[in-house]
Protein backbone atom coordinates (compact mmCIF):
# COMPACT_ATOMS: atom_id res chain seq x y z
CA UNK A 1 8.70 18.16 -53.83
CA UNK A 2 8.22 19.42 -50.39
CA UNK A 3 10.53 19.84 -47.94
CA UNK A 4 9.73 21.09 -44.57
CA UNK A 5 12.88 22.93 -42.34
CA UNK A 6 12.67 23.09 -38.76
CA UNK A 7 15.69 24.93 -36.62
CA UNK A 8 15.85 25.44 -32.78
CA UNK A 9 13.11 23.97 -30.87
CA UNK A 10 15.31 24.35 -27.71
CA UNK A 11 13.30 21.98 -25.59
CA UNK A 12 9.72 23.30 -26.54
CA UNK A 13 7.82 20.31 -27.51
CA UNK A 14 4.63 22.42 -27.42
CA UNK A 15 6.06 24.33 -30.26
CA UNK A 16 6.91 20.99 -31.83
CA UNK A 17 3.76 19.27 -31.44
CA UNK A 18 1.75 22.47 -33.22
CA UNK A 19 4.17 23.00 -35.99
CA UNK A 20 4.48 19.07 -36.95
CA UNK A 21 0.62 19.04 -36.51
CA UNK A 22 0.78 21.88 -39.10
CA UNK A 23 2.84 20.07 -41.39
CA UNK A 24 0.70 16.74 -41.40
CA UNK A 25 -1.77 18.00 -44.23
CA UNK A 26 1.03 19.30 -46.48
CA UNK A 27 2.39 16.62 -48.58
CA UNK A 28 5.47 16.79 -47.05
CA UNK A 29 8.25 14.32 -48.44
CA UNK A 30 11.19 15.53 -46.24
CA UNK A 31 11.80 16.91 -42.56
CA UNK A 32 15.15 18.54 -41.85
CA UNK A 33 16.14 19.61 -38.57
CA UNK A 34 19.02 22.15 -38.30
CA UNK A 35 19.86 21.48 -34.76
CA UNK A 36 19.62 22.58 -30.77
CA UNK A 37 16.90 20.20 -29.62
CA UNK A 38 17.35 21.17 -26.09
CA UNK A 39 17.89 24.66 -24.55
CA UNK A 40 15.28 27.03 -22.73
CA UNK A 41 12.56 24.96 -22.25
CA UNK A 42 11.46 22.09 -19.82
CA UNK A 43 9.83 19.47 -22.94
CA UNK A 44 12.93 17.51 -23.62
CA UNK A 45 12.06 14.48 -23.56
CA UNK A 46 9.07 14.75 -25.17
CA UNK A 47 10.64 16.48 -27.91
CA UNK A 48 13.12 14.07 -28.68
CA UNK A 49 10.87 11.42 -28.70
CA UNK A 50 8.38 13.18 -31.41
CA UNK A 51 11.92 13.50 -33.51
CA UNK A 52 12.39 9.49 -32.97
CA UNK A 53 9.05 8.25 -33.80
CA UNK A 54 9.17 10.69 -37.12
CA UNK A 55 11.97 9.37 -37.61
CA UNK A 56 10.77 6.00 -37.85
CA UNK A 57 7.80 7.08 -40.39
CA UNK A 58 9.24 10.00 -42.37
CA UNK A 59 12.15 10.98 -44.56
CA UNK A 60 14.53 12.97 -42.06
CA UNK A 61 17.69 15.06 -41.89
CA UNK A 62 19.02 15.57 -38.49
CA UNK A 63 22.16 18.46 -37.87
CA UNK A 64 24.14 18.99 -34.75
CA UNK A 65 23.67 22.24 -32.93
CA UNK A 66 25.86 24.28 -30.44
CA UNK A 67 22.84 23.15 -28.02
CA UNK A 68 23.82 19.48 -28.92
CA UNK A 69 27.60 20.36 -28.49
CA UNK A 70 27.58 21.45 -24.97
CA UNK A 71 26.07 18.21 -24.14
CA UNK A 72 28.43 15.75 -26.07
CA UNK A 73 31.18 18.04 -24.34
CA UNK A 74 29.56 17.36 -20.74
CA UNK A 75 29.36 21.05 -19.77
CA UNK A 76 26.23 19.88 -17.80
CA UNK A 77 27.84 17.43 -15.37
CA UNK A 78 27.74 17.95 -12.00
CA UNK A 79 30.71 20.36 -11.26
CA UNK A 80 30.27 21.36 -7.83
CA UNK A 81 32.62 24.62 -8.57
CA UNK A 82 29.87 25.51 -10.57
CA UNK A 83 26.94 25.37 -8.15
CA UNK A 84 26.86 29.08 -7.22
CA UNK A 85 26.45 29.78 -10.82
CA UNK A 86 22.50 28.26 -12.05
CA UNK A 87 21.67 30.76 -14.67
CA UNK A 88 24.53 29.87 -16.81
CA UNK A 89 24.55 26.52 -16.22
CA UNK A 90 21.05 25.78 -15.08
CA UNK A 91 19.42 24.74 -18.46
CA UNK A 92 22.57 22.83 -19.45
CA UNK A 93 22.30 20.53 -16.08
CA UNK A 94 18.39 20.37 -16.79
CA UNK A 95 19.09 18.70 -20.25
CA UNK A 96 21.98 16.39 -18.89
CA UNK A 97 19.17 15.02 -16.56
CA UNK A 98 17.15 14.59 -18.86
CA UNK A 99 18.58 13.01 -21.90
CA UNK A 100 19.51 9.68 -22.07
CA UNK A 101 23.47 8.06 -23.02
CA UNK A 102 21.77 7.61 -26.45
CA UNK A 103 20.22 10.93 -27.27
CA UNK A 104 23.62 11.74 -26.52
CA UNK A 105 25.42 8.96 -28.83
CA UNK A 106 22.65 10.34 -31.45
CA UNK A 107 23.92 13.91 -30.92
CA UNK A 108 27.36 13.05 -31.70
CA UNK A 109 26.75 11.54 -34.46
CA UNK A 110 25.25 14.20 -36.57
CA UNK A 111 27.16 15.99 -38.69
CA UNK A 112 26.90 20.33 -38.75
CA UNK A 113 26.31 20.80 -42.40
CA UNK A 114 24.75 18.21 -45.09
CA UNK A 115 23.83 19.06 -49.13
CA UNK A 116 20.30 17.69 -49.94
CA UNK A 117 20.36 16.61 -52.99
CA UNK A 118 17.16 16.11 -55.46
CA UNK A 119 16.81 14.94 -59.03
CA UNK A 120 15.98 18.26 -61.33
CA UNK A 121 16.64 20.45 -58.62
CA UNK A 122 19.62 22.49 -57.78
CA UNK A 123 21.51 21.33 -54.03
CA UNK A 124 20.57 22.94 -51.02
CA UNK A 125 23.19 22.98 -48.55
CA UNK A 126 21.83 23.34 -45.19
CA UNK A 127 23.46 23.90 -41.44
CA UNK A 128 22.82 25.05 -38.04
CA UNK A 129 25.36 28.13 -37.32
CA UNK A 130 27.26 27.93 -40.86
CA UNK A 131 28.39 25.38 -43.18
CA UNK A 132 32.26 25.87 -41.56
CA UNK A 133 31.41 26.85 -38.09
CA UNK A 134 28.07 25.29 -35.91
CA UNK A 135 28.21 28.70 -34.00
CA UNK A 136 28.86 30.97 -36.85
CA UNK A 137 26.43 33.55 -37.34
CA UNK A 138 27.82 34.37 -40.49
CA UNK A 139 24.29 36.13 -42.22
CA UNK A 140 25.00 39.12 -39.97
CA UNK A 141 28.01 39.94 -40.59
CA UNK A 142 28.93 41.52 -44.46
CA UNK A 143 32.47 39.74 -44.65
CA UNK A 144 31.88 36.54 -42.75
CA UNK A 145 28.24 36.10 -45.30
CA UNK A 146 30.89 36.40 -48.52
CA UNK A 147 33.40 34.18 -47.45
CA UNK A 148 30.73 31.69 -46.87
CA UNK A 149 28.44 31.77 -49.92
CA UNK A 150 31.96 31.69 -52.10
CA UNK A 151 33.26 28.72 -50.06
CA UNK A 152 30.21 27.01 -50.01
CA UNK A 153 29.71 27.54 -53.71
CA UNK A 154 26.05 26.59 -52.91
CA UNK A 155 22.52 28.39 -55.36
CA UNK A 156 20.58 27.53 -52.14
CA UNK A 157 22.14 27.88 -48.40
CA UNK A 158 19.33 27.23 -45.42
CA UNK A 159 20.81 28.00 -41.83
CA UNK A 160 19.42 28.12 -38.32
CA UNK A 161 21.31 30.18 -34.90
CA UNK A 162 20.29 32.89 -34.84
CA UNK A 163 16.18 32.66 -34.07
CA UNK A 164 15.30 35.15 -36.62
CA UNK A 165 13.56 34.43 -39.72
CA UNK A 166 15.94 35.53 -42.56
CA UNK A 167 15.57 35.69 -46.39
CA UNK A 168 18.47 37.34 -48.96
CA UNK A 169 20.77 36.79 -51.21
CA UNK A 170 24.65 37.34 -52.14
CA UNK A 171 25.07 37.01 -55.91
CA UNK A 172 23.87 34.04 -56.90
CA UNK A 173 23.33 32.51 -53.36
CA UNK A 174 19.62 32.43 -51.77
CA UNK A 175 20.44 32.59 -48.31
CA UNK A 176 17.07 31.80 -45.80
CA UNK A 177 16.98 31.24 -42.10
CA UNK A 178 13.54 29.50 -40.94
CA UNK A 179 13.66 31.47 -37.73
CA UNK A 180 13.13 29.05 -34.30
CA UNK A 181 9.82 26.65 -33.46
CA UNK A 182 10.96 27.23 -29.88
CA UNK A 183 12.45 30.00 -29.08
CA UNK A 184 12.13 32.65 -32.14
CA UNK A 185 13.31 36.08 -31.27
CA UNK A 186 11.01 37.09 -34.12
CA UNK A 187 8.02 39.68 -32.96
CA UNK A 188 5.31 38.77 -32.48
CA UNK A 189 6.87 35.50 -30.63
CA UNK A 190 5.35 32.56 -32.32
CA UNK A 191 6.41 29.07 -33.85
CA UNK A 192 8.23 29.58 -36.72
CA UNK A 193 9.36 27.20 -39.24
CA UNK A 194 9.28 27.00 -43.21
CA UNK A 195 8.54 24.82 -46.35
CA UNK A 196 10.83 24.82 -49.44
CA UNK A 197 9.14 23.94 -52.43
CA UNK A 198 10.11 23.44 -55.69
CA UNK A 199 8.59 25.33 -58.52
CA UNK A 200 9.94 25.36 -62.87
CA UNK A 201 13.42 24.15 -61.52
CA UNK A 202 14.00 26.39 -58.69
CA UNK A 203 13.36 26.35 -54.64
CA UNK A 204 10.92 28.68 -53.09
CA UNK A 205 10.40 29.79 -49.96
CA UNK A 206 6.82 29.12 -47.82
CA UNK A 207 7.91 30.76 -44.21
CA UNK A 208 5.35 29.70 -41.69
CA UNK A 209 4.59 31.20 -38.45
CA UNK A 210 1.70 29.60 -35.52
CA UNK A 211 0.51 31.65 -33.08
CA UNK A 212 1.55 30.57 -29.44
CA UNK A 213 -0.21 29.30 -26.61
CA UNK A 214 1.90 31.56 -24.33
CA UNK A 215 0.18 30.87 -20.89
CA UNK A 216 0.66 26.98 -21.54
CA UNK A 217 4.61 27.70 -22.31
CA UNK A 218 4.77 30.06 -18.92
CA UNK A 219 2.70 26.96 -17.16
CA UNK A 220 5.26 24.09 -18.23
CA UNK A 221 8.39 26.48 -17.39
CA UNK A 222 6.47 27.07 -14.01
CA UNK A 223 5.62 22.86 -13.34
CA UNK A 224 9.00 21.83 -14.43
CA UNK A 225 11.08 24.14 -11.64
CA UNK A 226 13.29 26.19 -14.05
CA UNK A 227 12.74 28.91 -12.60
CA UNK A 228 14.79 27.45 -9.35
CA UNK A 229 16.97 25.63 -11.95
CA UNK A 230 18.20 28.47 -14.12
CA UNK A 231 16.64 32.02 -12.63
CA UNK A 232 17.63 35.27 -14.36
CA UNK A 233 17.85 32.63 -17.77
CA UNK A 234 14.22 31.26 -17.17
CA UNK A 235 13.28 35.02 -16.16
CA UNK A 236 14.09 36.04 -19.88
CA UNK A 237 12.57 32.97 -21.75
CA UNK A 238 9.47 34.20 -20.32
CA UNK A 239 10.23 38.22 -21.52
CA UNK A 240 10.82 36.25 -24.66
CA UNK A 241 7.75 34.41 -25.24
CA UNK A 242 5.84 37.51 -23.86
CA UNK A 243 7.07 39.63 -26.39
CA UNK A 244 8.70 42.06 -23.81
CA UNK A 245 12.20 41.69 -24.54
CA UNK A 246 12.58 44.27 -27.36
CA UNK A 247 15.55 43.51 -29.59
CA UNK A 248 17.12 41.82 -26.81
CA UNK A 249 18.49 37.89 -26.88
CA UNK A 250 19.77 35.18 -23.75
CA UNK A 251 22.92 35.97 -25.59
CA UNK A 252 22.48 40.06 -25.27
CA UNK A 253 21.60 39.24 -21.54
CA UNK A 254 24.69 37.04 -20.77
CA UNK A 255 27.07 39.55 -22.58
CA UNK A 256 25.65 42.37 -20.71
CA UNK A 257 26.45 40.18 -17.32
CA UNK A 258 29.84 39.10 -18.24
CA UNK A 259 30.21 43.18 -18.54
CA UNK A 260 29.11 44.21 -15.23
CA UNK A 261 31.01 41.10 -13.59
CA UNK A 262 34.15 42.33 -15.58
CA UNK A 263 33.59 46.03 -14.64
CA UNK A 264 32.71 45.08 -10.71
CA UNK A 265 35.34 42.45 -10.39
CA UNK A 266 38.28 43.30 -13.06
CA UNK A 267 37.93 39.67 -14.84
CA UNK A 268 34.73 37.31 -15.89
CA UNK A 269 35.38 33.64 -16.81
CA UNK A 270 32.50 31.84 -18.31
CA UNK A 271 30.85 30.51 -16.69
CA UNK A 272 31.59 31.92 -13.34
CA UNK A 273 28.73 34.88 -13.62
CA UNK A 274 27.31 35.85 -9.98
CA UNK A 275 23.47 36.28 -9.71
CA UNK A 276 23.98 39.58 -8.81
CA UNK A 277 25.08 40.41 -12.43
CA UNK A 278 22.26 38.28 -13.80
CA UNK A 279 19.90 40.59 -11.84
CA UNK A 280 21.56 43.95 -12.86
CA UNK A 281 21.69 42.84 -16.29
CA UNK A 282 18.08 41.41 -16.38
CA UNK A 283 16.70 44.81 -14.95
CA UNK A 284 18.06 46.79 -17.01
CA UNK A 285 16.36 44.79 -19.58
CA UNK A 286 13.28 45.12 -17.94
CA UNK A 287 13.55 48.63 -17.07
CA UNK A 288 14.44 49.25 -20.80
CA UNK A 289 11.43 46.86 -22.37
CA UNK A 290 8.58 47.48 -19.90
CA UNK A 291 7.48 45.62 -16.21
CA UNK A 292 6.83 41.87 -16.54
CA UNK A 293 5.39 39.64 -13.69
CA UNK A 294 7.62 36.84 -13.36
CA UNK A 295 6.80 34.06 -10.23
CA UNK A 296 9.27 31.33 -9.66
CA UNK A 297 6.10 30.21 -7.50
């Protein structure tokens, strides 16, 4: 039994196309996807199509991700209040457009945590964030990882969130995080993803990570107008893929923004966030991390 776990593609169906490509010659007999089909990249539509038509051919298991969330919750209308305001709400817009009233149906109706269960073999719970919370990113923090894995009473626990590839264990718990096809804050960047195979009655771990095609990401982000769409958010996808963002996340860079619009302005309501601390923030990453050349152009 072999049962291939993808998390995160975030709108990168290049990432999608080379890791299912990978997976074609493995004797796979299950695909499960832990959520956030849409996010920093431009390929959503492609993407969700590839997920349909495997869908139609293969054994699946679909989860709901914050990504998925935002979108069932409409954050990506068209608030006009929100206009002055694209790299927070850029990306979620640019999915709106771009998914259709039933991606958005199919969103909704995935749950955020589901146990696979297979004859002989002990259940694997899997979930985007945590099995209790879709945003929890409970494996990095001590208390939050020991309330889970005794809640969740689970041998095997397989989670997504966080974009880093992740492998312990609590007691009896095995605890692994694929890392993200799309948008991995793993270094090198690459396309991560991983197999679970069983071996003498227990699960082990295959992680698998493809080398990108980093020009052809930067060239689809460039063709598709995100860098208009979303700026200082696009700006970092592309420190991201280049391997120039150091230990450094979107979600380091909007904290870090929220900060200086808090220190400059005495308050900071999400997701109210003036360029101007989009640009402080991003420069200091930059300044921090080393030059990159970045062309909305």
């Amino acid at each position: 039994m072999n049962i291939a776990v993808l998390s995160d593609i975030h709108g990168n169906h290049i990432a999608l196309r080379e890791s299912l490509n990978f997976l074609e010659n493995k004797d796979i007999d299950a695909y499960c996807f832990l959520g956030d089909y849409t996010g920093e990249f431009p390929g959503i539509e492609e993407t969700m199509k590839m997920l349909y038509d495997l869908r139609d051919s293969k054994t699946c298991y679909f989860l709901r991700g914050n990504k998925e969330n935002y979108q069932i919750d409409e954050l990506g209308e068209d608030y006009p209040e929100w206009d002055a305001y694209p790299s927070t709400i850029g990306m979620l817009r640019y999915a709106h457009k771009h998914l259709t009233k039933e991606d958005v149906e199919f969103f909704n109706s995935l749950p955020i945590t589901m146990t696979l269960k297979t004859e002989g073999m002990p259940d694997v719970v899997i979930c985007h964030g945590s099995p209790r919370k879709v945003n929890e990113k409970f494996a990095n923090n001590e208390q939050s990882l020991k309330e889970v894995v005794a809640e969740t009473n689970a041998e095997y626990i397989i989670c997504g969130h966080t974009h880093y590839r992740m492998e312990t264990r609590v007691q009896d718990t095995y605890i692994w995080n694929p890392g993200s096809v799309g948008a991995s804050c793993d270094v090198p960047y690459s396309y991560r993803f991983m197999i679970i195979h069983d071996s003498a009655g227990k699960w082990e771990p295959e992680f698998i990570s493809l080398e990108a095609d980093t020009e052809m990401l930067i060239a689809e982000m460039k063709k598709a107008g995100i860098y208009e769409t979303a700026p200082y958010w696009t700006r970092f996808t592309q420190l991201l893929v280049t391997g120039k963002c150091g230990d450094y996340t979107h979600g380091a860079m909007l904290n870090r923004a929220m900060d200086l619009c808090y220190e400059k302005y005495g308050e900071c309501n999400w997701p109210m966030i003036p360029e101007e601390c989009y640009a402080a923030a991003f420069e200091e990453i930059v300044s921090e991390c080393g030059e990159i050349r970045c062309c909305a152009n």
